[in-house]
C-alpha atoms as a PDB file:
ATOM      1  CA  UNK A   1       0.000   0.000   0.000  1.00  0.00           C
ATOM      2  CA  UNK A   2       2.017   2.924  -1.375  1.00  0.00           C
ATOM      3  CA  UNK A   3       0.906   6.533  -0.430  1.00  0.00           C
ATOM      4  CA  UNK A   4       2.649   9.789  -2.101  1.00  0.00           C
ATOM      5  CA  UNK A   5       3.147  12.917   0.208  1.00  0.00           C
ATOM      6  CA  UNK A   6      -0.133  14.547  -1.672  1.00  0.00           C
ATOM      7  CA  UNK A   7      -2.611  11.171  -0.340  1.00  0.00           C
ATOM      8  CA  UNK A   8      -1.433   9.587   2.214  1.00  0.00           C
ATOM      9  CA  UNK A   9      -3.712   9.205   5.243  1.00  0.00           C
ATOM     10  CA  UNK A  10      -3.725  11.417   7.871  1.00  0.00           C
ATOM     11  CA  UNK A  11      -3.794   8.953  10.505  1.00  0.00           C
ATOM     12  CA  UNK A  12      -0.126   7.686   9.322  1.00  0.00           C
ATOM     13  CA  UNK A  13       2.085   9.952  11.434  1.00  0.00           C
ATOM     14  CA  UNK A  14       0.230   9.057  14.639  1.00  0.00           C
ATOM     15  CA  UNK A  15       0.518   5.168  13.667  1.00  0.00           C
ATOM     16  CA  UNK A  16       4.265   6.007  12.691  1.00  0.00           C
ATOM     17  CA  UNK A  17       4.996   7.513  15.676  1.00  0.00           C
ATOM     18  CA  UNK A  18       3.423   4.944  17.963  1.00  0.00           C
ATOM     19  CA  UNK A  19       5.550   1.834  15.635  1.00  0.00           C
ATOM     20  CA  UNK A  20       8.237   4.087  16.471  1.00  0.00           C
ATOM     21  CA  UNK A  21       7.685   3.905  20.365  1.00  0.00           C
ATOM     22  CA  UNK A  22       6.891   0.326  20.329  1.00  0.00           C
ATOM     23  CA  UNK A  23      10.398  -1.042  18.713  1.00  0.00           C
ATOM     24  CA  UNK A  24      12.068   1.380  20.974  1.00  0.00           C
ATOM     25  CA  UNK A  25      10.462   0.306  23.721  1.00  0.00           C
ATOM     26  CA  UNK A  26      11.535  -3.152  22.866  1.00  0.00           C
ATOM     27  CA  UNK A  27      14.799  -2.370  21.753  1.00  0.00           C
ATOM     28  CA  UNK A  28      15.630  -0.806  24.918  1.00  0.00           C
ATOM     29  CA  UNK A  29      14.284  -3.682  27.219  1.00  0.00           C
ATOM     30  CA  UNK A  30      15.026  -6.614  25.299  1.00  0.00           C
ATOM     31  CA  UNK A  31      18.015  -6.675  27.740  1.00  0.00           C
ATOM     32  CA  UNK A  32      19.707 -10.174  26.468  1.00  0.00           C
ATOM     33  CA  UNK A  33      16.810 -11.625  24.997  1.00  0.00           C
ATOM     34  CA  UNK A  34      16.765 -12.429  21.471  1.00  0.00           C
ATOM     35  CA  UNK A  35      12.879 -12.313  20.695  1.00  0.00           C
ATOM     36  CA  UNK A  36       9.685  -9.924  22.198  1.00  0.00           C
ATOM     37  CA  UNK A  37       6.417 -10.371  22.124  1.00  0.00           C
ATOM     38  CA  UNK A  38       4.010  -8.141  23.774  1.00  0.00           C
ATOM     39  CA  UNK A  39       0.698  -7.491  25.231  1.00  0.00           C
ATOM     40  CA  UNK A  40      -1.414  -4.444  24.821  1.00  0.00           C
ATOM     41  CA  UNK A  41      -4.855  -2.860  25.936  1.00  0.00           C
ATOM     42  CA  UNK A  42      -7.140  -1.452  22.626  1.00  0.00           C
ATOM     43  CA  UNK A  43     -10.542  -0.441  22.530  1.00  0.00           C
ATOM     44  CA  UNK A  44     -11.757   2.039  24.081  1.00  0.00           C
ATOM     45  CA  UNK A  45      -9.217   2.834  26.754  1.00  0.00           C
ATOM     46  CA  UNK A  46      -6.867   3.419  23.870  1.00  0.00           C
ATOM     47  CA  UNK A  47      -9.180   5.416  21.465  1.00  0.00           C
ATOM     48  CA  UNK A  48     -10.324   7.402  24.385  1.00  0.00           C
ATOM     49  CA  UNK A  49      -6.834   8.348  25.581  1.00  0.00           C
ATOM     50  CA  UNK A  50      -4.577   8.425  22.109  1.00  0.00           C
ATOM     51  CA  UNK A  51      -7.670   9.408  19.400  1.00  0.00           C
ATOM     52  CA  UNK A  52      -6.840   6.156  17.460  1.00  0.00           C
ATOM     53  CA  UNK A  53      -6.083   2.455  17.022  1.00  0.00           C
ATOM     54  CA  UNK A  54      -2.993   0.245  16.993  1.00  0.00           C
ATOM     55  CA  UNK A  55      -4.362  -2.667  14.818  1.00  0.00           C
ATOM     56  CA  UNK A  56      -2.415  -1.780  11.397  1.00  0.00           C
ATOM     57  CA  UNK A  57       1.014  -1.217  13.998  1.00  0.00           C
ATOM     58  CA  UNK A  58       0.470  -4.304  15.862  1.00  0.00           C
ATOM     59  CA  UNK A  59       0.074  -5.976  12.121  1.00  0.00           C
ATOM     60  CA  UNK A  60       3.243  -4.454  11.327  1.00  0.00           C
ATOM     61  CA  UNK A  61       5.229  -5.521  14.231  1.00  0.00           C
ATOM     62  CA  UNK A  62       4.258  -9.422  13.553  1.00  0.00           C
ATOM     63  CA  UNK A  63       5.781  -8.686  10.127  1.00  0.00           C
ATOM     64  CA  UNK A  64       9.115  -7.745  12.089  1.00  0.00           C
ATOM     65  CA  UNK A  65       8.885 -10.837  14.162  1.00  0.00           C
ATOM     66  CA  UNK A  66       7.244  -9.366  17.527  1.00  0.00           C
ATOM     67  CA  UNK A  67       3.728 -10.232  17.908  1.00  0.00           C
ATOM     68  CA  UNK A  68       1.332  -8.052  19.730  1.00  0.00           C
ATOM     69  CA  UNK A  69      -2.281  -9.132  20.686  1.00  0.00           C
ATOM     70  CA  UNK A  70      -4.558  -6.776  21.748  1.00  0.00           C
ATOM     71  CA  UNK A  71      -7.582  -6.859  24.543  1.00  0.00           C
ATOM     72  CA  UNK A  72      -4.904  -7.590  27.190  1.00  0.00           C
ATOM     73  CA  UNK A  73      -4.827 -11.598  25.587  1.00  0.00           C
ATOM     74  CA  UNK A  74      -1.333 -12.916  27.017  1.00  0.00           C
ATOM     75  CA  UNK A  75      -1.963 -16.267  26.105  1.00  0.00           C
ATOM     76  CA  UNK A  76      -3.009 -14.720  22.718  1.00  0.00           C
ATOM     77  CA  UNK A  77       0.368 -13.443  22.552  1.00  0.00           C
ATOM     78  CA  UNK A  78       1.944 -16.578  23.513  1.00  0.00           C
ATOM     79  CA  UNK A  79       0.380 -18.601  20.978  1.00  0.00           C
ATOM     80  CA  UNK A  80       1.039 -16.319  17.914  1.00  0.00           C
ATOM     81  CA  UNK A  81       4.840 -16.344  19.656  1.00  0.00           C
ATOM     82  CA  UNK A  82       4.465 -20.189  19.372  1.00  0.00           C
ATOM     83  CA  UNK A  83       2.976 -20.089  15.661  1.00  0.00           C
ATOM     84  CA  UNK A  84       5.667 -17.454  14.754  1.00  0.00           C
ATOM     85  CA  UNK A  85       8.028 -20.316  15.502  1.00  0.00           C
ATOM     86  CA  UNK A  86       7.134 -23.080  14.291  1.00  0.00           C
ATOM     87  CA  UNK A  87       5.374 -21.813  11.157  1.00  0.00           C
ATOM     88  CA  UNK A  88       8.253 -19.209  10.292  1.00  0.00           C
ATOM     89  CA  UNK A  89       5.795 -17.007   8.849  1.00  0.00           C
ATOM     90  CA  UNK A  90       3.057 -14.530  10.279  1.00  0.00           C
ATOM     91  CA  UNK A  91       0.269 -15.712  12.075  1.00  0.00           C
ATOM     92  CA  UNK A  92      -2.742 -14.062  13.561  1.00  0.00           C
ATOM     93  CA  UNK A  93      -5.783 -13.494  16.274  1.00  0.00           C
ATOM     94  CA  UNK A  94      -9.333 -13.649  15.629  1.00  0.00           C
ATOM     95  CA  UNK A  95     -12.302 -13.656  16.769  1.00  0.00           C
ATOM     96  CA  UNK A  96     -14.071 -17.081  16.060  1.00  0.00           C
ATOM     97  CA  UNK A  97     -17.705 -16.444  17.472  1.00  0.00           C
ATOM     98  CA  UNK A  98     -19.176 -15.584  14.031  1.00  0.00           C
ATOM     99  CA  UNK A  99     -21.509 -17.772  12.051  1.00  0.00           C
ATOM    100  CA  UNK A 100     -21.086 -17.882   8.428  1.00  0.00           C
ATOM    101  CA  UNK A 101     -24.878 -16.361   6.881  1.00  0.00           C
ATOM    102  CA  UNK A 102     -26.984 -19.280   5.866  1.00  0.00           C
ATOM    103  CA  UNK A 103     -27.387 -17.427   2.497  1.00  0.00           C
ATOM    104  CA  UNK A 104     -23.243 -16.890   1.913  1.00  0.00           C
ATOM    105  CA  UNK A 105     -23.302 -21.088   2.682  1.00  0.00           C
ATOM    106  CA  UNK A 106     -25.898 -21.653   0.312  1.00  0.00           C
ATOM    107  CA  UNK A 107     -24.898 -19.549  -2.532  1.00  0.00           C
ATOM    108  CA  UNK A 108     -21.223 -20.138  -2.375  1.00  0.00           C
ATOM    109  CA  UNK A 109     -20.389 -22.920  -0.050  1.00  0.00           C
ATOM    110  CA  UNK A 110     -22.565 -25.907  -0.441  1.00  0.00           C
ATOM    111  CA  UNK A 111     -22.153 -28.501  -3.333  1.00  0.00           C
ATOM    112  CA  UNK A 112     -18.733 -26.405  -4.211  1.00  0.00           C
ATOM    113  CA  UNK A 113     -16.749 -27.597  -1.569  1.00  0.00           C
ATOM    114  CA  UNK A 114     -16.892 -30.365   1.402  1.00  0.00           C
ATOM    115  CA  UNK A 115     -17.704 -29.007   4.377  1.00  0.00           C
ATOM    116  CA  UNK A 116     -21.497 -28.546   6.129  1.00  0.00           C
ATOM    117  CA  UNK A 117     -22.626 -25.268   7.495  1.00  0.00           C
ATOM    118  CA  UNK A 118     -21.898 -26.066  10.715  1.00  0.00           C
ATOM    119  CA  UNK A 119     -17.732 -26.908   9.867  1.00  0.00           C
ATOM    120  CA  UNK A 120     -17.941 -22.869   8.883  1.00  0.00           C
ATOM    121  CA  UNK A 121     -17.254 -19.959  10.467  1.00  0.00           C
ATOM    122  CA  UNK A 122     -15.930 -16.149  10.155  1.00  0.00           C
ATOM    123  CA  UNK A 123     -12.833 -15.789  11.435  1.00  0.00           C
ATOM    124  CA  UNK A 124     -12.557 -12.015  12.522  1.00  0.00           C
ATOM    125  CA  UNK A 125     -10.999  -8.591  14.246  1.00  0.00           C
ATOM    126  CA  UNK A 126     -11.134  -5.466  13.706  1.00  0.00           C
ATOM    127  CA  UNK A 127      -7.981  -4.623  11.316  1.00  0.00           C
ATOM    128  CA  UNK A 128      -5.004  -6.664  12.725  1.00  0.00           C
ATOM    129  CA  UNK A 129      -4.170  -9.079   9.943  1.00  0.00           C
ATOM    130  CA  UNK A 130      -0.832  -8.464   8.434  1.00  0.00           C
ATOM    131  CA  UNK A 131      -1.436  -7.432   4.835  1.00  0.00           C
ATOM    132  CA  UNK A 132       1.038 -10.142   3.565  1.00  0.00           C
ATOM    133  CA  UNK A 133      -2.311 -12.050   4.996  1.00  0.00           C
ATOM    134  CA  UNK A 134      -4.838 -10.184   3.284  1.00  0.00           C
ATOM    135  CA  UNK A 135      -6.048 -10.355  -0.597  1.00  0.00           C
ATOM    136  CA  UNK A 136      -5.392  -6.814  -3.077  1.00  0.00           C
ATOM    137  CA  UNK A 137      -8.834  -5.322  -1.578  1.00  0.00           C
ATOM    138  CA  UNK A 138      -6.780  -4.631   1.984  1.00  0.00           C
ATOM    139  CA  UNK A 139      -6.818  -0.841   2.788  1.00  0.00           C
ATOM    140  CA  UNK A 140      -6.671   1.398   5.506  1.00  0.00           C
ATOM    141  CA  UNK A 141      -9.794   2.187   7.462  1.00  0.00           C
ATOM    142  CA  UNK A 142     -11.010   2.557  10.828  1.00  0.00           C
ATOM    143  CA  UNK A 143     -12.471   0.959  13.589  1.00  0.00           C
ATOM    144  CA  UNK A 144     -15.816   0.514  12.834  1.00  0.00           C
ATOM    145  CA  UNK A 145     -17.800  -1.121  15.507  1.00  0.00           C
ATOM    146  CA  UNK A 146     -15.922   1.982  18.241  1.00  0.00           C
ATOM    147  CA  UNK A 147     -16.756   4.008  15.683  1.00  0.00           C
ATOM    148  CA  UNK A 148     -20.999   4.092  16.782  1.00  0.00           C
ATOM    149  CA  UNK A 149     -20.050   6.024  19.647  1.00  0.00           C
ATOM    150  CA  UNK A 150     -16.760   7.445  19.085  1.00  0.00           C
ATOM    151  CA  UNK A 151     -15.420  10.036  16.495  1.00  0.00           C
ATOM    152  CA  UNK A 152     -14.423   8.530  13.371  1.00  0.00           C
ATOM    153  CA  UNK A 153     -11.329  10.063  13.745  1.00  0.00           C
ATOM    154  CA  UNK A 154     -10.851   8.631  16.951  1.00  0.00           C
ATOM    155  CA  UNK A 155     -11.098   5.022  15.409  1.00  0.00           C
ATOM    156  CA  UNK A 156      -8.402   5.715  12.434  1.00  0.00           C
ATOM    157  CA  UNK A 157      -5.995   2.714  12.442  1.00  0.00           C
ATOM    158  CA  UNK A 158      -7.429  -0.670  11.018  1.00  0.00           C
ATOM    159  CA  UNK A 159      -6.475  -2.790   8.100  1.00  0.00           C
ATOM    160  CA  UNK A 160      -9.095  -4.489   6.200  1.00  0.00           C
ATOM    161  CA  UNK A 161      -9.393  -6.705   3.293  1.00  0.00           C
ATOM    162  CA  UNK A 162     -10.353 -10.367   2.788  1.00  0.00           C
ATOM    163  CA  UNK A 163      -7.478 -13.122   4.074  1.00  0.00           C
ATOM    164  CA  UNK A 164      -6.210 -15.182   1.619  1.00  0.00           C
ATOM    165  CA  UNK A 165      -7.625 -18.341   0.939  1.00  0.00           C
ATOM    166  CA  UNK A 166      -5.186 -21.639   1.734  1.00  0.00           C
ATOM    167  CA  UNK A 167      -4.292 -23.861   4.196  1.00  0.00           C
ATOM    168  CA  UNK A 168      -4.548 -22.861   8.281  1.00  0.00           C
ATOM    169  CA  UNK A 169      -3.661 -24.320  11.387  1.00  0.00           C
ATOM    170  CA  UNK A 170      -6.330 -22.905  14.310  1.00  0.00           C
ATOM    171  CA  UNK A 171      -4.874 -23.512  17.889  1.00  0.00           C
ATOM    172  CA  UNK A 172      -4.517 -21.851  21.395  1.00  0.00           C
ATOM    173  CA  UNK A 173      -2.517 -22.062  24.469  1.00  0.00           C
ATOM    174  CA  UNK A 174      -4.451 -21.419  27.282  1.00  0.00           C
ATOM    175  CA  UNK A 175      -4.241 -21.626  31.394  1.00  0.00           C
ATOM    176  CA  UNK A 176      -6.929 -22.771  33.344  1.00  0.00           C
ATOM    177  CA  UNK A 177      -7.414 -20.427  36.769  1.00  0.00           C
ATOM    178  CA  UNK A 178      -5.958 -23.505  38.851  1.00  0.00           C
ATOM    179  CA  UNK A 179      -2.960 -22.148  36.712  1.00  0.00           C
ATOM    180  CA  UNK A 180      -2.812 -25.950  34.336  1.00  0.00           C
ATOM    181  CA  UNK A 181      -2.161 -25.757  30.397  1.00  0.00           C
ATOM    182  CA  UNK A 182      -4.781 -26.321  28.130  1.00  0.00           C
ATOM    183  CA  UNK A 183      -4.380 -25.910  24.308  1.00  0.00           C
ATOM    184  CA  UNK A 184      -6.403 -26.686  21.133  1.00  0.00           C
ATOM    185  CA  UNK A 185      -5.453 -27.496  17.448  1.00  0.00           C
ATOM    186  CA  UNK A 186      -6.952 -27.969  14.315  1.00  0.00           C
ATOM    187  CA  UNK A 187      -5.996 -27.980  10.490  1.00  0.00           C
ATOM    188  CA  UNK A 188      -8.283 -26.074   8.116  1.00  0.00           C
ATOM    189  CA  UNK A 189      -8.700 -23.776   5.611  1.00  0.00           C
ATOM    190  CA  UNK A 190      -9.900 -20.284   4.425  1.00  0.00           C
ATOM    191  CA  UNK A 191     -12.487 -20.961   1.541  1.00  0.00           C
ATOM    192  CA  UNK A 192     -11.886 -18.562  -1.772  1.00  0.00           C
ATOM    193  CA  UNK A 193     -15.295 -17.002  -0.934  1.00  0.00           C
ATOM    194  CA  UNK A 194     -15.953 -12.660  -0.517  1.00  0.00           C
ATOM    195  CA  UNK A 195     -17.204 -11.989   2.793  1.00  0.00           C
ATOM    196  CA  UNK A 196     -19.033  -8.601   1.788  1.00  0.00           C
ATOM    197  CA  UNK A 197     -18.055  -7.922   5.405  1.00  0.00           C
ATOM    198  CA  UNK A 198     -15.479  -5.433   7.322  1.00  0.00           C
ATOM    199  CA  UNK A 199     -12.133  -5.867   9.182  1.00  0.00           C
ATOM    200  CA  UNK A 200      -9.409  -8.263   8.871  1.00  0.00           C
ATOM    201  CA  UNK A 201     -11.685 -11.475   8.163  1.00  0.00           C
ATOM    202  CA  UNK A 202     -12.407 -14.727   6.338  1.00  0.00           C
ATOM    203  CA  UNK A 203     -14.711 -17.581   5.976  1.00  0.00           C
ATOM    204  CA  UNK A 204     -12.994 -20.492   7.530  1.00  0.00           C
ATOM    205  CA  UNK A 205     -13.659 -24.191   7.294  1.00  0.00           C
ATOM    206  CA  UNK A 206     -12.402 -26.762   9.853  1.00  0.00           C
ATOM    207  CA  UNK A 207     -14.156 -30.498   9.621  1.00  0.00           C
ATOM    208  CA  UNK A 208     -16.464 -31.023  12.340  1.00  0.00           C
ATOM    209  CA  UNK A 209     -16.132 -27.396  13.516  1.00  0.00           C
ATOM    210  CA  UNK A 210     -19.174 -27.208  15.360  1.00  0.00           C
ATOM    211  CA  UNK A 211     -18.784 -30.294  17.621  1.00  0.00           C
ATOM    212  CA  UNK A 212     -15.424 -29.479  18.217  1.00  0.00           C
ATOM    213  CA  UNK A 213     -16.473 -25.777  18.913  1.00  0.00           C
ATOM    214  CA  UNK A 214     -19.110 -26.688  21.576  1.00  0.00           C
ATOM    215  CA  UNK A 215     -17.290 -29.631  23.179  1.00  0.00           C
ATOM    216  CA  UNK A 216     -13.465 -28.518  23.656  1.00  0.00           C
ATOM    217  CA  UNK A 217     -13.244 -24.956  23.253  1.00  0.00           C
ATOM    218  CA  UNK A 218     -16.963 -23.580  25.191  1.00  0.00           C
ATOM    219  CA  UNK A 219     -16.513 -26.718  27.085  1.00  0.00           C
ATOM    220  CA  UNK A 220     -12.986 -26.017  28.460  1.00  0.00           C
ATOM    221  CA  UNK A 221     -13.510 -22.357  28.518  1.00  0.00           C
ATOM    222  CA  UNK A 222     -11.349 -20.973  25.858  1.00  0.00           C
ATOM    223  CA  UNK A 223     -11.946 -17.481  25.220  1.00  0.00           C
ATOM    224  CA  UNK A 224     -12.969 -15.627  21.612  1.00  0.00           C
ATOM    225  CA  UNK A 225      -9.515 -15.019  20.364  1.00  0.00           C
ATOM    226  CA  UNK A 226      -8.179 -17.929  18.210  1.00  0.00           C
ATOM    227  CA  UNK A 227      -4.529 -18.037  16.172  1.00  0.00           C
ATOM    228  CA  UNK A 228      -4.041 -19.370  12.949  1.00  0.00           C
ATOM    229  CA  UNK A 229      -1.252 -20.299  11.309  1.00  0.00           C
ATOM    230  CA  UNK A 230      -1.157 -20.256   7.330  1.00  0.00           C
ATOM    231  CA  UNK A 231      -0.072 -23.963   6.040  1.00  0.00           C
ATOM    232  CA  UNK A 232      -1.208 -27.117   7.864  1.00  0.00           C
ATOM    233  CA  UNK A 233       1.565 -27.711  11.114  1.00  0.00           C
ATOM    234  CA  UNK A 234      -0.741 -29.508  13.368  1.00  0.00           C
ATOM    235  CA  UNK A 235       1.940 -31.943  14.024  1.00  0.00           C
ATOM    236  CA  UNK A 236       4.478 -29.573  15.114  1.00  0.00           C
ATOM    237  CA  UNK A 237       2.328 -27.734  16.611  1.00  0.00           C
ATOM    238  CA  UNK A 238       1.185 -30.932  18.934  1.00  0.00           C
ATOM    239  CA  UNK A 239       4.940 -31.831  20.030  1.00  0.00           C
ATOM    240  CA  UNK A 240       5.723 -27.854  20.791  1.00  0.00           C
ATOM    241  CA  UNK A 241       2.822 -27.927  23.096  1.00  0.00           C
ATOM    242  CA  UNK A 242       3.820 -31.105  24.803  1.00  0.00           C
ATOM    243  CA  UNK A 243       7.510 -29.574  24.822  1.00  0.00           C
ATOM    244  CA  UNK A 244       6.079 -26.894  27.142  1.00  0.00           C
ATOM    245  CA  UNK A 245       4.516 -28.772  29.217  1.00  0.00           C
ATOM    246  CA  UNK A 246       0.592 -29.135  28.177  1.00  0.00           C
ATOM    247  CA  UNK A 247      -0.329 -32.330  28.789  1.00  0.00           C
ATOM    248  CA  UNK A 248      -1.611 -34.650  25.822  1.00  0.00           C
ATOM    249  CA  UNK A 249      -5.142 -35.095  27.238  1.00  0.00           C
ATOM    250  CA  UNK A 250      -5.513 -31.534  27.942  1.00  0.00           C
ATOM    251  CA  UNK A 251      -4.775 -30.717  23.662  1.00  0.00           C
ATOM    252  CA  UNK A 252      -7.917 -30.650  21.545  1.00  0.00           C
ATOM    253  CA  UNK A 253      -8.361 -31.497  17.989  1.00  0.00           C
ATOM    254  CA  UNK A 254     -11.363 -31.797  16.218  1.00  0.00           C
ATOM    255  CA  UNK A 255     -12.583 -35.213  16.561  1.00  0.00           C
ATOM    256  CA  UNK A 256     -13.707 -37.002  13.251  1.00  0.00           C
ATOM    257  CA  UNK A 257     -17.353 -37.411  12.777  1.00  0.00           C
ATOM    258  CA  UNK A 258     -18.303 -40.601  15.328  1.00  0.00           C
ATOM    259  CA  UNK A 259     -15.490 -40.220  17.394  1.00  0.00           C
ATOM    260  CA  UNK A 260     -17.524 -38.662  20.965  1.00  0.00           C
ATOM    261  CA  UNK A 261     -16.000 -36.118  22.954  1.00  0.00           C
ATOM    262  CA  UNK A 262     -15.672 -37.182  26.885  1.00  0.00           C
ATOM    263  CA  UNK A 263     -18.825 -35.605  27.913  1.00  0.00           C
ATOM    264  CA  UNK A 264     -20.678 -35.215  24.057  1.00  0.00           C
ATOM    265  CA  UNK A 265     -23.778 -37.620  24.190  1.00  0.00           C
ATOM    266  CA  UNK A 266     -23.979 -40.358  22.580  1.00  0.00           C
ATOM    267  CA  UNK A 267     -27.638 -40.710  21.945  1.00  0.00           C
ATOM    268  CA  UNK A 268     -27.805 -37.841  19.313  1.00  0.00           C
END
């Protein structure tokens, strides 16, 4: 996204200058540590106290190797850290509590491509997909959902556009609050399909999605952010999580149709 002096956004000096505090920040207390991620706090505290967003910065740190999730999600951060590693490429977080419109599944979904409604879903957030991630309609815009009760202005600092269609890896590391590792992992893909919609965001297909959804991750309390990984390393991804110490019953994967969960009943 190239901008001449004459059309460039305003918003890009107060995005540039907050990059700008962020890899000096990290510069100066990376002390003898090699890699950073970080944490952060976005919407609204941020839009109310610096009049815009950090999604299109945070984007552009994972493309310098430091991932940064937003909404206070440490565990967020630790598993794009994780996917950062072992996929050698950018990851990102999204939201994954967003049905895909019976009328988008009918029309461009079913009988083009093997998956039922219920193995779909929109994979979502506001603007923080790297654009490396994101198909040629990716621009700069603002937060729109803040943007009901806030200035416009206020909201400046989002990248949207479509993510590119391939293969994904969708996992999380988690803690339960008795402080014991929990993670989740499943192999998938974002479907070639327009998702007339806003943000950084997809329509994602994982086999048996729905099950999986309601038995593992609502079941074992996993909250709304998810990480994905583009290119299929589920089995990496399994032995780094038992490297650090998450036990093998406590990783989900989406069981194959017929295959109960624990507690899933079997009289269905």
């Amino acid at each position: 996204m190239g901008y001449s002096k004459d059309n460039r956004p305003a918003m890009l000096e107060k995005l540039a200058q907050y990059e700008l505090t962020l890899t000096d920040w990290a510069d100066l207390h990376r002390g003898c540590r090699k890699y950073v991620a970080m944490t952060t706090k976005c919407w609204p505290a941020f839009q109310d106290m610096f009049r815009f967003v950090p999604c299109y910065v945070n984007s552009r740190m994972m493309r310098k190797g430091i991932p940064v999730s937003c909404e206070v999600d440490i565990y967020g951060t630790l598993s794009e850290y994780i996917g950062l590693c072992i996929s050698q490429d950018e990851v990102t977080l999204l939201d994954i509590n967003n049905s895909v419109p019976h009328d988008m599944y009918e029309n461009s979904i079913m009988g083009k491509f093997d998956y039922k409604f219920t193995d779909t879903f929109m994979g979502f957030h506001c603007g923080n997909t790297c654009s490396t991630k994101l198909t040629a309609n990716r621009h700069l815009s603002f937060q729109r959902i803040m943007a009901r009760t806030h200035p416009q202005d206020w909201c400046d600092g989002t990248i949207e556009g479509d993510i590119i269609p391939g293969d994904i890896t969708f996992y999380r590391l988690q803690s339960t609050a008795d402080n014991k590792l929990r993670a989740y992992a499943a192999e998938g893909e974002v479907l070639p399909v327009p998702t007339k919609s806003f943000g950084s965001i997809g329509v994602f297909a994982i086999h048996e999605m729905g099950r999986f959804y309601r038995y593992w991750l609502i079941g074992k309390n996993f909250p709304h952010h998810g990480a994905v990984m583009f290119g299929h390393y589920g089995k990496a991804l399994y032995e780094a999580l038992k490297y650090i110490g998450v036990a093998p019953e406590e990783i989900g994967y989406n069981h194959p149709a017929g295959d109960r969960y624990v507690d899933e009943n079997p009289f269905r």
